[in-house]
Protein backbone atom coordinates (compact mmCIF):
# COMPACT_ATOMS: atom_id res chain seq x y z
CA UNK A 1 93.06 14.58 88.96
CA UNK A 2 90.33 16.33 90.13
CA UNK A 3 86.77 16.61 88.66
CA UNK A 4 84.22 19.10 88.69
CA UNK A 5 80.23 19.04 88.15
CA UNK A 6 80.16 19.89 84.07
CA UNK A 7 77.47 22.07 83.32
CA UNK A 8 76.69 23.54 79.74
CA UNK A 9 75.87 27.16 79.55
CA UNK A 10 74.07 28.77 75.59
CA UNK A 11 75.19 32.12 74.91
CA UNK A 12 71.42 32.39 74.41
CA UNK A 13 71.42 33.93 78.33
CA UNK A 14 72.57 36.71 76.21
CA UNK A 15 69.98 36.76 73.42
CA UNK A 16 67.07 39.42 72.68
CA UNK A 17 63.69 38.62 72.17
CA UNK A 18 64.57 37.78 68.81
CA UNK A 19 66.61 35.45 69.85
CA UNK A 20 69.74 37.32 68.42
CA UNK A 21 72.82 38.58 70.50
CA UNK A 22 73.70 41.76 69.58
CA UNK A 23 75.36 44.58 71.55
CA UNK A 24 72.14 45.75 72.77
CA UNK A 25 70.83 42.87 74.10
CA UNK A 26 74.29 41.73 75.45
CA UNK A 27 74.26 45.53 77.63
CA UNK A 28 71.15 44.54 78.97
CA UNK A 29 71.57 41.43 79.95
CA UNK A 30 75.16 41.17 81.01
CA UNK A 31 74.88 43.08 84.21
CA UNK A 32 71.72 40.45 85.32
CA UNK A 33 73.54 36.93 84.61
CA UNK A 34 75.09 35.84 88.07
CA UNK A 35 77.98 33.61 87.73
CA UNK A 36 77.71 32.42 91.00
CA UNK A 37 75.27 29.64 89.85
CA UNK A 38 78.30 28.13 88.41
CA UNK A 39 80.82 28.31 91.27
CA UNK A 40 83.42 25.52 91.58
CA UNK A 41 81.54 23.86 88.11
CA UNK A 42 83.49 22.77 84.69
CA UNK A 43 81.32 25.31 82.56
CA UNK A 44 81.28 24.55 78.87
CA UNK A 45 80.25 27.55 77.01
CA UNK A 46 78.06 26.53 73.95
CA UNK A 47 76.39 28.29 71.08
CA UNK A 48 76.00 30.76 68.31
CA UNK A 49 77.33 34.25 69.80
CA UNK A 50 79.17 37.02 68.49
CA UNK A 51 83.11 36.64 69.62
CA UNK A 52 83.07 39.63 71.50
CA UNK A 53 79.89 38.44 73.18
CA UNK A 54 81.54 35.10 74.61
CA UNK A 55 84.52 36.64 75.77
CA UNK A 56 82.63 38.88 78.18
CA UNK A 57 80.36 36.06 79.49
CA UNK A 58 84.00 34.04 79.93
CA UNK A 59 85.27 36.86 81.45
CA UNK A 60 82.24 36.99 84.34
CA UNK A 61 82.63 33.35 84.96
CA UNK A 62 86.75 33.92 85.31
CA UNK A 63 87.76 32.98 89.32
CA UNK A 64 84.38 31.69 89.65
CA UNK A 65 84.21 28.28 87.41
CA UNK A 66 86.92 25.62 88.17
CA UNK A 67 87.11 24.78 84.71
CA UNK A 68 86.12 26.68 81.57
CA UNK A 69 85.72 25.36 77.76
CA UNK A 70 84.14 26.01 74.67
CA UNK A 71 82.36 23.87 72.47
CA UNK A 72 82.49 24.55 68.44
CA UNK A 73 79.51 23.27 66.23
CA UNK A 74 82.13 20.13 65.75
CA UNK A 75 81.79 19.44 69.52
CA UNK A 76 84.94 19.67 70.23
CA UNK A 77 85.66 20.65 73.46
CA UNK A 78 88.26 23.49 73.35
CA UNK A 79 89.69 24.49 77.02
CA UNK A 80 89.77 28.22 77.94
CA UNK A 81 91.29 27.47 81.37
């Protein structure tokens, strides 16, 4: 089995200056996150986002993290891949 460096990544890299995500602020910042940071890592995508919102962060980090998941309020760790 192999393992991977976990590292936990907020959906606030997607936030405003209010602190909200919203469509604006997820245009905007989008484009400027670089996945590559999390190369070859077990990301676990965390936090209070808009659906819509973490699917297109997941989808930047897809072929680039080893191991994807997403953690509910609950902490349950769901696996995306």
């Amino acid at each position: 089995m192999e393992t991977f460096e976990k590292v936990l990544l907020n959906t606030d890299v997607m936030a405003g200056m209010d602190g909200k995500v919203t469509e604006a602020s997820v245009k905007m910042k989008l484009p400027q996150f670089d996945p590559e940071v999390f190369r070859g890592k077990h990301v676990v995508v965390k936090g209070c986002a808009p659906t819509w919102a973490v699917m297109l962060l997941e989808h930047k980090l897809e072929g680039i993290a080893s191991k994807l998941s997403f953690v509910l309020y609950d902490g349950q760790e769901y696996p995306i891949y």
